[in-house]
ModelCIF file with pLDDT and N, C-alpha, C, O atoms, coordinates in Angstrom:
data_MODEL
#
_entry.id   MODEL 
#
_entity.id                         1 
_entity.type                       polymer 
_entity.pdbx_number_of_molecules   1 
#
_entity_poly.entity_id                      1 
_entity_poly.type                           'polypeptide(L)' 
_entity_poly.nstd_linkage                   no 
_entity_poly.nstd_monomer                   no 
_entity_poly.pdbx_seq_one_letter_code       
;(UNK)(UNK)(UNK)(UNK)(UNK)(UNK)(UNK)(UNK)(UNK)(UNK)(UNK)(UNK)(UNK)(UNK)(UNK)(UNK)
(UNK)(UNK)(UNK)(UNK)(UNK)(UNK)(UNK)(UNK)(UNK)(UNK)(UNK)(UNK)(UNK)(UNK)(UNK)(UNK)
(UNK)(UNK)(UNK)(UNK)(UNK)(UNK)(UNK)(UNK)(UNK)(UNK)(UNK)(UNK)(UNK)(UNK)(UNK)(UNK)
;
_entity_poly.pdbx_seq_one_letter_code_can   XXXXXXXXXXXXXXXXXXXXXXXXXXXXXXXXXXXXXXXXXXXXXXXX 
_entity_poly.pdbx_strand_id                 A 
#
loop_
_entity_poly_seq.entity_id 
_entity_poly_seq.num 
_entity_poly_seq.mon_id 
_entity_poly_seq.hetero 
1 1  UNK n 
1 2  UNK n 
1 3  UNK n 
1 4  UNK n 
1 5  UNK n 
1 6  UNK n 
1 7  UNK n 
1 8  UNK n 
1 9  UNK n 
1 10 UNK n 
1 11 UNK n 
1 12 UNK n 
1 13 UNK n 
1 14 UNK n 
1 15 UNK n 
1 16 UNK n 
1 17 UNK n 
1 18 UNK n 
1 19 UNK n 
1 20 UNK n 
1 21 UNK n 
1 22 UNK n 
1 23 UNK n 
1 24 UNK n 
1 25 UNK n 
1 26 UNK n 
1 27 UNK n 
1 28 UNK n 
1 29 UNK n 
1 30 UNK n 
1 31 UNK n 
1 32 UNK n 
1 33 UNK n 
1 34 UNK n 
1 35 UNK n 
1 36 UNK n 
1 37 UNK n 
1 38 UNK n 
1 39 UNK n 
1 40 UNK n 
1 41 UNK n 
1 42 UNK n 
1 43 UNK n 
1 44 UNK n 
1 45 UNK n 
1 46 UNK n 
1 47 UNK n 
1 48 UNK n 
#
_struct_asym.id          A 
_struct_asym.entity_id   1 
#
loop_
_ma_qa_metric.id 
_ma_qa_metric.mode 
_ma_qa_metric.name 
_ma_qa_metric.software_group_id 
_ma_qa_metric.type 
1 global pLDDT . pLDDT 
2 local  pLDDT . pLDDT 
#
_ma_qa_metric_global.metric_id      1 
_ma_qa_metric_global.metric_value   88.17 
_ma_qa_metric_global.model_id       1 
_ma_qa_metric_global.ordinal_id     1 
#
loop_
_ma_qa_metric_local.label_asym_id 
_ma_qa_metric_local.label_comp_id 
_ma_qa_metric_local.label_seq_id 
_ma_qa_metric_local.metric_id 
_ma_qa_metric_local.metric_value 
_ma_qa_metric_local.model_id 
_ma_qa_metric_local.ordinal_id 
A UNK 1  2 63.00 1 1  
A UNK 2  2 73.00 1 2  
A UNK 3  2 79.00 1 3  
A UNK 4  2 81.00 1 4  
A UNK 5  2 77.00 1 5  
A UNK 6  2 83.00 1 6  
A UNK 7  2 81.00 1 7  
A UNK 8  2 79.00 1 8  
A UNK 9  2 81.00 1 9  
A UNK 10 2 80.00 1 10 
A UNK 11 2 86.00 1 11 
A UNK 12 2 87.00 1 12 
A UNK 13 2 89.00 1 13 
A UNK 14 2 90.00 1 14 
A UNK 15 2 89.00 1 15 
A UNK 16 2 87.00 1 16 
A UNK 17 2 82.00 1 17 
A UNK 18 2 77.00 1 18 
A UNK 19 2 70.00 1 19 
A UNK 20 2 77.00 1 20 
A UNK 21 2 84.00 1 21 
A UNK 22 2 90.00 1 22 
A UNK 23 2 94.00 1 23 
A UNK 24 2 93.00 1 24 
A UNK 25 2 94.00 1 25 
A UNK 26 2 95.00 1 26 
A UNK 27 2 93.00 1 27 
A UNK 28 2 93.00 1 28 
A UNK 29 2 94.00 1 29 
A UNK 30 2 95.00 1 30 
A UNK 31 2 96.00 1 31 
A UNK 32 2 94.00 1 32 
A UNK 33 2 96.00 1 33 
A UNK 34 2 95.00 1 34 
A UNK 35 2 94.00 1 35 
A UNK 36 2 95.00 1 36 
A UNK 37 2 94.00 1 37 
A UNK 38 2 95.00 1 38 
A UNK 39 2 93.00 1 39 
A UNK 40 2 93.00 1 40 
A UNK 41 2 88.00 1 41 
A UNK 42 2 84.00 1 42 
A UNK 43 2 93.00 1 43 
A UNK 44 2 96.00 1 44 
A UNK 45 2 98.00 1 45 
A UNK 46 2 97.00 1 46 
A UNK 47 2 98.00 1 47 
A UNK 48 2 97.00 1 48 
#
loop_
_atom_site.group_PDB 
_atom_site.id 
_atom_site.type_symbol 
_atom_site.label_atom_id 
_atom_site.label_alt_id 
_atom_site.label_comp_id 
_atom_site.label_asym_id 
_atom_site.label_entity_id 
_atom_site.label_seq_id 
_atom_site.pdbx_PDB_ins_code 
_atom_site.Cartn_x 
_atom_site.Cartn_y 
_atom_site.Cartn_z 
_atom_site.occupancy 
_atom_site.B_iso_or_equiv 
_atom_site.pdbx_formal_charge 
_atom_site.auth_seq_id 
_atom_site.auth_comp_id 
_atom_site.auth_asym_id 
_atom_site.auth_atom_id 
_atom_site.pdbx_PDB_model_num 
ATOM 1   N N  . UNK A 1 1  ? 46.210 91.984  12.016 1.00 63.00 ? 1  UNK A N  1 
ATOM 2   C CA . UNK A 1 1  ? 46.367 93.254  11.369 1.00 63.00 ? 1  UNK A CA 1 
ATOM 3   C C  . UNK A 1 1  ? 46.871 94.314  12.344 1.00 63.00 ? 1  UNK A C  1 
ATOM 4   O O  . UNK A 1 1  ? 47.694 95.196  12.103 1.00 63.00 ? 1  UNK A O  1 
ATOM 5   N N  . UNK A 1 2  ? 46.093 94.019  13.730 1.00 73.00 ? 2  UNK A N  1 
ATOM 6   C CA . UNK A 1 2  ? 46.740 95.239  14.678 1.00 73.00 ? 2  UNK A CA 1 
ATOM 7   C C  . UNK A 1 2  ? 48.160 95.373  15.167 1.00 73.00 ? 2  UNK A C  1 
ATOM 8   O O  . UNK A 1 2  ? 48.670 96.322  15.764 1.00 73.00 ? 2  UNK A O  1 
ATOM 9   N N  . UNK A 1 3  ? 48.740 94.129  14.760 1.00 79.00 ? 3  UNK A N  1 
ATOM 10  C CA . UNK A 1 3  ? 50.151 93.701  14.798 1.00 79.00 ? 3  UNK A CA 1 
ATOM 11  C C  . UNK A 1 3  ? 50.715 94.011  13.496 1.00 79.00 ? 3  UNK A C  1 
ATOM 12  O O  . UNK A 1 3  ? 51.898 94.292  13.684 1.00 79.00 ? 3  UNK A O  1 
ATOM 13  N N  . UNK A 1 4  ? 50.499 94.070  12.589 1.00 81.00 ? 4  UNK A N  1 
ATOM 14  C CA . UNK A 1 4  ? 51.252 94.698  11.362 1.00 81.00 ? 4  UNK A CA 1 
ATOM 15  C C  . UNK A 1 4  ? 51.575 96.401  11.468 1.00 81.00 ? 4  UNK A C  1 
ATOM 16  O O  . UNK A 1 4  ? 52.551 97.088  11.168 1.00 81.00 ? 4  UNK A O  1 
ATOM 17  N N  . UNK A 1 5  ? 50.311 96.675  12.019 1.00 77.00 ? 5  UNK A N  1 
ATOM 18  C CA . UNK A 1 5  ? 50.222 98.319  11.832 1.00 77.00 ? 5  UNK A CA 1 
ATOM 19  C C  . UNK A 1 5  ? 51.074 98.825  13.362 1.00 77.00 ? 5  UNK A C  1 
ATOM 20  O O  . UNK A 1 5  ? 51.460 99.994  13.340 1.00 77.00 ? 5  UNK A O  1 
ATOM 21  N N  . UNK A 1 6  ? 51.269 98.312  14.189 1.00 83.00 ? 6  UNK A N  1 
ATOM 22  C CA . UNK A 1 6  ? 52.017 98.711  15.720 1.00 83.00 ? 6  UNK A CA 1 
ATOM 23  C C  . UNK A 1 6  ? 53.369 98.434  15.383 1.00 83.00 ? 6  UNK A C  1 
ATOM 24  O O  . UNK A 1 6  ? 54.355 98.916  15.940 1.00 83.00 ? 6  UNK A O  1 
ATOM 25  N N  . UNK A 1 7  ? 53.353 97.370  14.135 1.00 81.00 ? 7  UNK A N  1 
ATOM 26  C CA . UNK A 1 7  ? 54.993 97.356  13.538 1.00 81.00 ? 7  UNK A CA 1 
ATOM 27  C C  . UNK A 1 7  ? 55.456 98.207  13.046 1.00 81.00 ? 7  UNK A C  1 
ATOM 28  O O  . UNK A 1 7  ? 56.552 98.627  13.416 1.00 81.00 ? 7  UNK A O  1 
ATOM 29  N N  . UNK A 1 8  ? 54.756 98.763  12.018 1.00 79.00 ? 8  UNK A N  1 
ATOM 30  C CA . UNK A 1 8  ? 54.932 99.983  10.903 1.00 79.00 ? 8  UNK A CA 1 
ATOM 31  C C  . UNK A 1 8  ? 55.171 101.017 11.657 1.00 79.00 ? 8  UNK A C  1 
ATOM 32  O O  . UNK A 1 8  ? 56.211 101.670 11.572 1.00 79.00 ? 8  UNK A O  1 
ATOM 33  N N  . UNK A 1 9  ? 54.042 101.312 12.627 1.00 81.00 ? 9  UNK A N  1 
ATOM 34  C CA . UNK A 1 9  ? 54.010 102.947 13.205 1.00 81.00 ? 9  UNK A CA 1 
ATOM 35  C C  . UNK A 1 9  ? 55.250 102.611 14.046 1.00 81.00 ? 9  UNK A C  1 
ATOM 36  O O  . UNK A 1 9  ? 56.272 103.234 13.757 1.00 81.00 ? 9  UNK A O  1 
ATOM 37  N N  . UNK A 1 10 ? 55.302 101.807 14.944 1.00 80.00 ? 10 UNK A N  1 
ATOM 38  C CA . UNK A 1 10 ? 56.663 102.184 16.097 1.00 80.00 ? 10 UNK A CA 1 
ATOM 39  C C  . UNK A 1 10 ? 57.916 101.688 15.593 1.00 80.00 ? 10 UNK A C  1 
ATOM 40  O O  . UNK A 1 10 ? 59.013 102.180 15.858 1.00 80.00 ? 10 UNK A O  1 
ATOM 41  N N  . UNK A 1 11 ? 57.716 100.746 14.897 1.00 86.00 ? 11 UNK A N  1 
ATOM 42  C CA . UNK A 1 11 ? 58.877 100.443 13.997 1.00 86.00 ? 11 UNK A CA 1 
ATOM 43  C C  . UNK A 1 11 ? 59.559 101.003 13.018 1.00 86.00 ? 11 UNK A C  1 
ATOM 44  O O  . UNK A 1 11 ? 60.775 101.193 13.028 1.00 86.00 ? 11 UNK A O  1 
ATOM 45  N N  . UNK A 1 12 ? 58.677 101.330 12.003 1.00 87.00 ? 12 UNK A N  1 
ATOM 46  C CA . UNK A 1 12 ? 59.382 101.890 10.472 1.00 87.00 ? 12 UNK A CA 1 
ATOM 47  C C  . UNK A 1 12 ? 59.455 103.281 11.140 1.00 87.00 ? 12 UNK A C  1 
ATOM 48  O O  . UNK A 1 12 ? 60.434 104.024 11.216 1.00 87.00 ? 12 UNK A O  1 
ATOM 49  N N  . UNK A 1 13 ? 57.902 103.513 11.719 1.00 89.00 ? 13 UNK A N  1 
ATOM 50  C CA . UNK A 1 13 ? 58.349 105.650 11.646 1.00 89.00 ? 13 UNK A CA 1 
ATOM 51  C C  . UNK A 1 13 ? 58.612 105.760 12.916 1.00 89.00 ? 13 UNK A C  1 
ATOM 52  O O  . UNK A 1 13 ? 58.397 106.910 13.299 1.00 89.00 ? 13 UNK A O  1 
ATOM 53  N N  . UNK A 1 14 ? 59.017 105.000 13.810 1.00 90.00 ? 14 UNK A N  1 
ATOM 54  C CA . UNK A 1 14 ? 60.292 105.929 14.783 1.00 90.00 ? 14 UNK A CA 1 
ATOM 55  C C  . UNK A 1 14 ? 59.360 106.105 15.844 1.00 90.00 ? 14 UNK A C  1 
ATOM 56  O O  . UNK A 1 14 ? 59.962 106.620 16.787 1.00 90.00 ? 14 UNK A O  1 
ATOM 57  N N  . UNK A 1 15 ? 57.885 105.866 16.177 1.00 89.00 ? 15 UNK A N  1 
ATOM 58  C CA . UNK A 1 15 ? 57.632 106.992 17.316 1.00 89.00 ? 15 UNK A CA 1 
ATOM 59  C C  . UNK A 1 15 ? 57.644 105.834 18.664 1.00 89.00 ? 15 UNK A C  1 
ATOM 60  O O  . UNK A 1 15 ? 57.486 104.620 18.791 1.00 89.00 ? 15 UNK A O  1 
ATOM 61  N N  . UNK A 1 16 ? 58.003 107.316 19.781 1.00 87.00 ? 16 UNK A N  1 
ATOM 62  C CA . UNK A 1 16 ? 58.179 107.135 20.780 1.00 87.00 ? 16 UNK A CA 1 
ATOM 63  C C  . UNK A 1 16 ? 57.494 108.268 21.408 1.00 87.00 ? 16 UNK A C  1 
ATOM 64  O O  . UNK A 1 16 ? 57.717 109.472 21.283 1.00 87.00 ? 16 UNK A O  1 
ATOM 65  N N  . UNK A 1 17 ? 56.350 107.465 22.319 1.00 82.00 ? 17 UNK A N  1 
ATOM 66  C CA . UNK A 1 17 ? 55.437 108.422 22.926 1.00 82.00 ? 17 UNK A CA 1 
ATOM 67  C C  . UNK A 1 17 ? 54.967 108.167 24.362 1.00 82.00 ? 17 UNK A C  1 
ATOM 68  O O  . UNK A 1 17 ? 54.123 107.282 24.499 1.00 82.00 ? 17 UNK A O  1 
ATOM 69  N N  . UNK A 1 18 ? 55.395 108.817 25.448 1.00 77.00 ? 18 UNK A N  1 
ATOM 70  C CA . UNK A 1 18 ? 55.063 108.913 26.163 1.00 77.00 ? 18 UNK A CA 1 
ATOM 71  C C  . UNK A 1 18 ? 54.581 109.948 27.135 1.00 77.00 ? 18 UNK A C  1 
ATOM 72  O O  . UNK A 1 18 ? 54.419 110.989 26.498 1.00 77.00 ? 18 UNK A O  1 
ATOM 73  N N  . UNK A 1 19 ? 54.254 110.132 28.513 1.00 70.00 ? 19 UNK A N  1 
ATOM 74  C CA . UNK A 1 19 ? 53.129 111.020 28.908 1.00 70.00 ? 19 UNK A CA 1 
ATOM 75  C C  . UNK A 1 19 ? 54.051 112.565 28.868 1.00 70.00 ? 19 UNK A C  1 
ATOM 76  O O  . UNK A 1 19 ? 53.442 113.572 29.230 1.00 70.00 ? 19 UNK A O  1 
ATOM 77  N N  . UNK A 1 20 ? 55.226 112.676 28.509 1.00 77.00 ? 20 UNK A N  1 
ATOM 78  C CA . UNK A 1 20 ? 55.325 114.097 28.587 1.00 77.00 ? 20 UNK A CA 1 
ATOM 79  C C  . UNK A 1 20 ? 55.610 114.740 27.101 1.00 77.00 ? 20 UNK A C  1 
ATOM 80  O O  . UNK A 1 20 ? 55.296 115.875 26.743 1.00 77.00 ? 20 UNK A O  1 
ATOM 81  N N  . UNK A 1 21 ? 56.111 113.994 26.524 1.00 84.00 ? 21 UNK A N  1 
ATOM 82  C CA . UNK A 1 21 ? 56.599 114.009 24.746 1.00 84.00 ? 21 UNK A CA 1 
ATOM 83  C C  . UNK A 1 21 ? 56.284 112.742 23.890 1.00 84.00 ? 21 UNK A C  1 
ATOM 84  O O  . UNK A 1 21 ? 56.376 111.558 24.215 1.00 84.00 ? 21 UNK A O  1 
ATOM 85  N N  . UNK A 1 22 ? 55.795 113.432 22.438 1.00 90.00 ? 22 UNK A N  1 
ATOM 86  C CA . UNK A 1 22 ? 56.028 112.857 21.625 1.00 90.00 ? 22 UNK A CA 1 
ATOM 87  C C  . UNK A 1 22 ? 57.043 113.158 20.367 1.00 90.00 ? 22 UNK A C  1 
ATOM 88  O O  . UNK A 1 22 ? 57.245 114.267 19.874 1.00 90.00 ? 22 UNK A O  1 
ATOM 89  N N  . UNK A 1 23 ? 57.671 111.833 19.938 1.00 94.00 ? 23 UNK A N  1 
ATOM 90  C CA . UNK A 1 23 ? 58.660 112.025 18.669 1.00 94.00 ? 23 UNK A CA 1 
ATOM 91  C C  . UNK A 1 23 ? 58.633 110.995 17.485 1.00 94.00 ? 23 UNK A C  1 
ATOM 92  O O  . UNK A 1 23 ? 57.693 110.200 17.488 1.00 94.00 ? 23 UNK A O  1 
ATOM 93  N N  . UNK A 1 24 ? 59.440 110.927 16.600 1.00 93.00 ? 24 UNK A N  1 
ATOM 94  C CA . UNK A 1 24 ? 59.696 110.565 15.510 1.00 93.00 ? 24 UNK A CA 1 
ATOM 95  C C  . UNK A 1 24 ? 61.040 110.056 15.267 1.00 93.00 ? 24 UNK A C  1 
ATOM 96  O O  . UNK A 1 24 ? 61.722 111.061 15.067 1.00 93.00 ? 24 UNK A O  1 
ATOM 97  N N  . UNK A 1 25 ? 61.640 109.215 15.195 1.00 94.00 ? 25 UNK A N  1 
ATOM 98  C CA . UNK A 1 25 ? 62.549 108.588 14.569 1.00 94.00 ? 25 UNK A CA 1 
ATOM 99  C C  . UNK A 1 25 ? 62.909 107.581 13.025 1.00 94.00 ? 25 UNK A C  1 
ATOM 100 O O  . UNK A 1 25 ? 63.623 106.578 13.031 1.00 94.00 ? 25 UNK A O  1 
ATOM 101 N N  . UNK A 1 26 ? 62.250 108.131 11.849 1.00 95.00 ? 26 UNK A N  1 
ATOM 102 C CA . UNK A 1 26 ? 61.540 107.160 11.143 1.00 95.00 ? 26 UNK A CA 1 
ATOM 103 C C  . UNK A 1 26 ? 62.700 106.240 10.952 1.00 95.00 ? 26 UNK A C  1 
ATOM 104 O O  . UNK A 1 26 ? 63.559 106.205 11.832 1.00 95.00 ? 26 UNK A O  1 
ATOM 105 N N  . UNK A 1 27 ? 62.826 105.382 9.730  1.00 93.00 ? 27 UNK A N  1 
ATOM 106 C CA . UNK A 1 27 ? 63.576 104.160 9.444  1.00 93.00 ? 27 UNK A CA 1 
ATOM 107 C C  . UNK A 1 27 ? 62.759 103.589 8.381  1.00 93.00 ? 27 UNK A C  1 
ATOM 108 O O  . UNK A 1 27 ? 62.509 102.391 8.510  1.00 93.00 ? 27 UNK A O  1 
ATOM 109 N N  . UNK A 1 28 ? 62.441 103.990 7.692  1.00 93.00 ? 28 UNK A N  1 
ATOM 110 C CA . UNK A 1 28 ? 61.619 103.360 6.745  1.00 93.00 ? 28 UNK A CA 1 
ATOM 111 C C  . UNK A 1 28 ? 62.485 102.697 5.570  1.00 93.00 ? 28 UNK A C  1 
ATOM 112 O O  . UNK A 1 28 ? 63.518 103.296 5.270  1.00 93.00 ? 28 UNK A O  1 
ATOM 113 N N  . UNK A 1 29 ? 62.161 101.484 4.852  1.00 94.00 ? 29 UNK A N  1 
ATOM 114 C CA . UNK A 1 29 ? 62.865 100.220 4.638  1.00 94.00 ? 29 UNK A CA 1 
ATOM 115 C C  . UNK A 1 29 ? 63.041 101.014 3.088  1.00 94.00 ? 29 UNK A C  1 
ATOM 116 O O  . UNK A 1 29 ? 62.120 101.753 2.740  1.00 94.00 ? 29 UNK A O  1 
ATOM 117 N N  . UNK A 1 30 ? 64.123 100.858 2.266  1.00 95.00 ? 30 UNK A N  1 
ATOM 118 C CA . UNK A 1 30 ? 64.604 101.419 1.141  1.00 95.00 ? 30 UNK A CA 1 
ATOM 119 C C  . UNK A 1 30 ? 63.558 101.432 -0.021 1.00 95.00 ? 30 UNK A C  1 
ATOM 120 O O  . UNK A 1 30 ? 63.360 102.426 -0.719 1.00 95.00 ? 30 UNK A O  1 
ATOM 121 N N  . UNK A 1 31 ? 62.931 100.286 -0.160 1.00 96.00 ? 31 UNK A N  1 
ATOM 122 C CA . UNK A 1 31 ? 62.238 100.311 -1.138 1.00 96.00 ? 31 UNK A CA 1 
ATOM 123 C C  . UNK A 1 31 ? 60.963 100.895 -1.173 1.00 96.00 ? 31 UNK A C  1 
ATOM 124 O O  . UNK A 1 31 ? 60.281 100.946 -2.196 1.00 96.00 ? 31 UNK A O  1 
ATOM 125 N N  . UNK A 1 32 ? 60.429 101.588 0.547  1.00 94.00 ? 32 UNK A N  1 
ATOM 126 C CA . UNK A 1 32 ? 59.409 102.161 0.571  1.00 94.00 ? 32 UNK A CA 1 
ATOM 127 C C  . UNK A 1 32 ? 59.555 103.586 -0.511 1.00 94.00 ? 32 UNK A C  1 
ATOM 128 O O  . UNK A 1 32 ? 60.516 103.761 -1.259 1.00 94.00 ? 32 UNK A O  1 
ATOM 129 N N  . UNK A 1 33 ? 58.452 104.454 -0.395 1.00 96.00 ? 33 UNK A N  1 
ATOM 130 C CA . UNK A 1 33 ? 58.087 105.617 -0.916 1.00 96.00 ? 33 UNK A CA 1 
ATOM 131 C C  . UNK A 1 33 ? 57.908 106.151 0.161  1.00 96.00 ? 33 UNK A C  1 
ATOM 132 O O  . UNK A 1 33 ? 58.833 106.861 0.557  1.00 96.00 ? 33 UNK A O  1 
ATOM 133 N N  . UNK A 1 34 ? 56.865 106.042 0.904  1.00 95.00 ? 34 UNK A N  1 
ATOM 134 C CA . UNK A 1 34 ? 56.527 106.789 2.153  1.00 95.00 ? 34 UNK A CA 1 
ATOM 135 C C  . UNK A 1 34 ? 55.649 105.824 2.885  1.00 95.00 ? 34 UNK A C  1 
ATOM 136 O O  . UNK A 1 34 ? 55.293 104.723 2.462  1.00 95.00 ? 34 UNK A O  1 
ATOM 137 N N  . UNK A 1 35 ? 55.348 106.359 4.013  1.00 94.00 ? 35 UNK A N  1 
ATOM 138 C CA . UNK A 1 35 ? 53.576 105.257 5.065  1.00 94.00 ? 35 UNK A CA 1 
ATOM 139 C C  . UNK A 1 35 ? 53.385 106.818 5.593  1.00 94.00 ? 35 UNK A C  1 
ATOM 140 O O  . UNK A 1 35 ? 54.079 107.825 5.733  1.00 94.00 ? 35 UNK A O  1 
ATOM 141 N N  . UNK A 1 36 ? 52.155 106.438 5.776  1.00 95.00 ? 36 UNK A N  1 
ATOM 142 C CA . UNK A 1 36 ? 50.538 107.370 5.731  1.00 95.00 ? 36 UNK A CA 1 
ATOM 143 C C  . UNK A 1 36 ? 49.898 106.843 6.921  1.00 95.00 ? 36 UNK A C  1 
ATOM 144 O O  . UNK A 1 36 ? 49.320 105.790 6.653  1.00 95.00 ? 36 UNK A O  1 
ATOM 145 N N  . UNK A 1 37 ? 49.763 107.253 8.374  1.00 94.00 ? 37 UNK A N  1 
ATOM 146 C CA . UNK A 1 37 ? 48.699 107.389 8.542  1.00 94.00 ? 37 UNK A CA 1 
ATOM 147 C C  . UNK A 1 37 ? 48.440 108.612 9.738  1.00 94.00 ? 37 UNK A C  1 
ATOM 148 O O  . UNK A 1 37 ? 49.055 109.668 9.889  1.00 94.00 ? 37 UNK A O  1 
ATOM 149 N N  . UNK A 1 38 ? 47.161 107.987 10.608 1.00 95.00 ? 38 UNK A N  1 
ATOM 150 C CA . UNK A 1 38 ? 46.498 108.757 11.391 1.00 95.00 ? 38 UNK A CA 1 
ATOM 151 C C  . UNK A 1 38 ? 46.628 108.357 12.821 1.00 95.00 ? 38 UNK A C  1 
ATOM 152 O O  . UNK A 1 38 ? 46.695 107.149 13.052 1.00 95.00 ? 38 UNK A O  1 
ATOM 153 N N  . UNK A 1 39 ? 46.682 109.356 13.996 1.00 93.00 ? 39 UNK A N  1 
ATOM 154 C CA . UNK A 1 39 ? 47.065 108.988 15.324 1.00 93.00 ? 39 UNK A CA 1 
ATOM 155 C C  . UNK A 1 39 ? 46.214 110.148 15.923 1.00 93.00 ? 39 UNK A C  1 
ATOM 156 O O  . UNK A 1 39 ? 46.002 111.268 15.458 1.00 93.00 ? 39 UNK A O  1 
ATOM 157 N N  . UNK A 1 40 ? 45.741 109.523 17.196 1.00 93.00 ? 40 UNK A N  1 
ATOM 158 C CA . UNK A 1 40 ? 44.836 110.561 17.935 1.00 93.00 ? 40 UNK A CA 1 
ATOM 159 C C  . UNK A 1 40 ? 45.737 110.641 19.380 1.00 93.00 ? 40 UNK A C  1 
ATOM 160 O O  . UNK A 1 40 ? 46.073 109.755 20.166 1.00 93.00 ? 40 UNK A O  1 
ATOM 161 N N  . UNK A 1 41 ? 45.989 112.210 19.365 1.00 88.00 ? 41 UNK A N  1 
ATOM 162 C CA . UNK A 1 41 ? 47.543 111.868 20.405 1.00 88.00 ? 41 UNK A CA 1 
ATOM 163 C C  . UNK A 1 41 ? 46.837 113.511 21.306 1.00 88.00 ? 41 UNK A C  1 
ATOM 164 O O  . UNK A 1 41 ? 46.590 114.596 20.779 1.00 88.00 ? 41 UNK A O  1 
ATOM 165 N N  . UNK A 1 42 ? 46.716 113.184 22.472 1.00 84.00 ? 42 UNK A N  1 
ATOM 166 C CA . UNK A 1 42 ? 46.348 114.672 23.307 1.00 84.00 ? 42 UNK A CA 1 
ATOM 167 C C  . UNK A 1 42 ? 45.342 115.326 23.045 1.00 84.00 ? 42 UNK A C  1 
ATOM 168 O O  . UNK A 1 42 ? 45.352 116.520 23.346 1.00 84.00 ? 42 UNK A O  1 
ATOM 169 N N  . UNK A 1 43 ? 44.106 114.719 22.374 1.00 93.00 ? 43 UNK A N  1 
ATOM 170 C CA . UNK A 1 43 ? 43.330 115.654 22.125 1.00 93.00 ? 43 UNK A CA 1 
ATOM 171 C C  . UNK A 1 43 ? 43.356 115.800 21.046 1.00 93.00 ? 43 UNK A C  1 
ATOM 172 O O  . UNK A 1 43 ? 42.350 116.493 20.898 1.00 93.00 ? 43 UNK A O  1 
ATOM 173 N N  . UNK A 1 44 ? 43.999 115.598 19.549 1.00 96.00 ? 44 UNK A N  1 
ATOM 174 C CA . UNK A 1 44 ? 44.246 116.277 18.531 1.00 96.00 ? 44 UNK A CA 1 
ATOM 175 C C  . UNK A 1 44 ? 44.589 114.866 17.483 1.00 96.00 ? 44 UNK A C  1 
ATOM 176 O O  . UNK A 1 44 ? 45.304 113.903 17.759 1.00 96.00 ? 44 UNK A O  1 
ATOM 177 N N  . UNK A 1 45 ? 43.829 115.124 16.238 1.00 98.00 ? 45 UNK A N  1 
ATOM 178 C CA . UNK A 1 45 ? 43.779 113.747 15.293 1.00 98.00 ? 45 UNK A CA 1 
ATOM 179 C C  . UNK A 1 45 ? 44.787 114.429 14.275 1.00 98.00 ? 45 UNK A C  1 
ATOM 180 O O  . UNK A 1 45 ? 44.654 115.424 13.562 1.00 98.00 ? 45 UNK A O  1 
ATOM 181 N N  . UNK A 1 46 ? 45.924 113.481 14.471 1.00 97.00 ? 46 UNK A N  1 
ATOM 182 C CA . UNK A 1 46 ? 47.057 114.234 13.023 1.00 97.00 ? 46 UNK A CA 1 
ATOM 183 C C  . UNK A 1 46 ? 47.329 113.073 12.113 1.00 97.00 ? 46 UNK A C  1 
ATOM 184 O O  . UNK A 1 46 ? 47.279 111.865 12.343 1.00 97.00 ? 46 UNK A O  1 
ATOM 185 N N  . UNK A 1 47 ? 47.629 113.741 11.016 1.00 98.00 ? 47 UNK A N  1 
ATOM 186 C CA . UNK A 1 47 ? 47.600 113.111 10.056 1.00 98.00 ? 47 UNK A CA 1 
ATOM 187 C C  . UNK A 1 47 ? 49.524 112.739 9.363  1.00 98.00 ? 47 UNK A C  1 
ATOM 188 O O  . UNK A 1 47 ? 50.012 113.560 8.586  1.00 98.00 ? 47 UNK A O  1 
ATOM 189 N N  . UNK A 1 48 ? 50.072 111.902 9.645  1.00 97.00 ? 48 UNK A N  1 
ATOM 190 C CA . UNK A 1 48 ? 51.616 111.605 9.356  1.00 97.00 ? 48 UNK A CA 1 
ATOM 191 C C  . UNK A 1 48 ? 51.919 111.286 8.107  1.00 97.00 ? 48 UNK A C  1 
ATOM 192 O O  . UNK A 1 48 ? 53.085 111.041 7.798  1.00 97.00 ? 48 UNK A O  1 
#
């Protein structure tokens, strides 16, 4: 499962995070609607 979801997040929505920035590149596959989730990044729990 922790391999499905490290697919989705860095895969479908794009991110690239490392120690000075974080970003977004999504790519999400045509037939999606959207993906949903949660990341605890610097101190701070956001919700994508």
């Amino acid at each position: 499962m922790g391999a499905a979801w490290s697919g989705i997040v860095y895969g479908f929505a794009g991110i690239v995070n490392n120690a000075d920035h974080f970003s977004l590149e999504p790519h999400l596959p045509d037939a999606w609607n959207c993906v949903k989730f949660r990341l605890q990044l610097h101190h701070c729990e956001l919700l994508f």
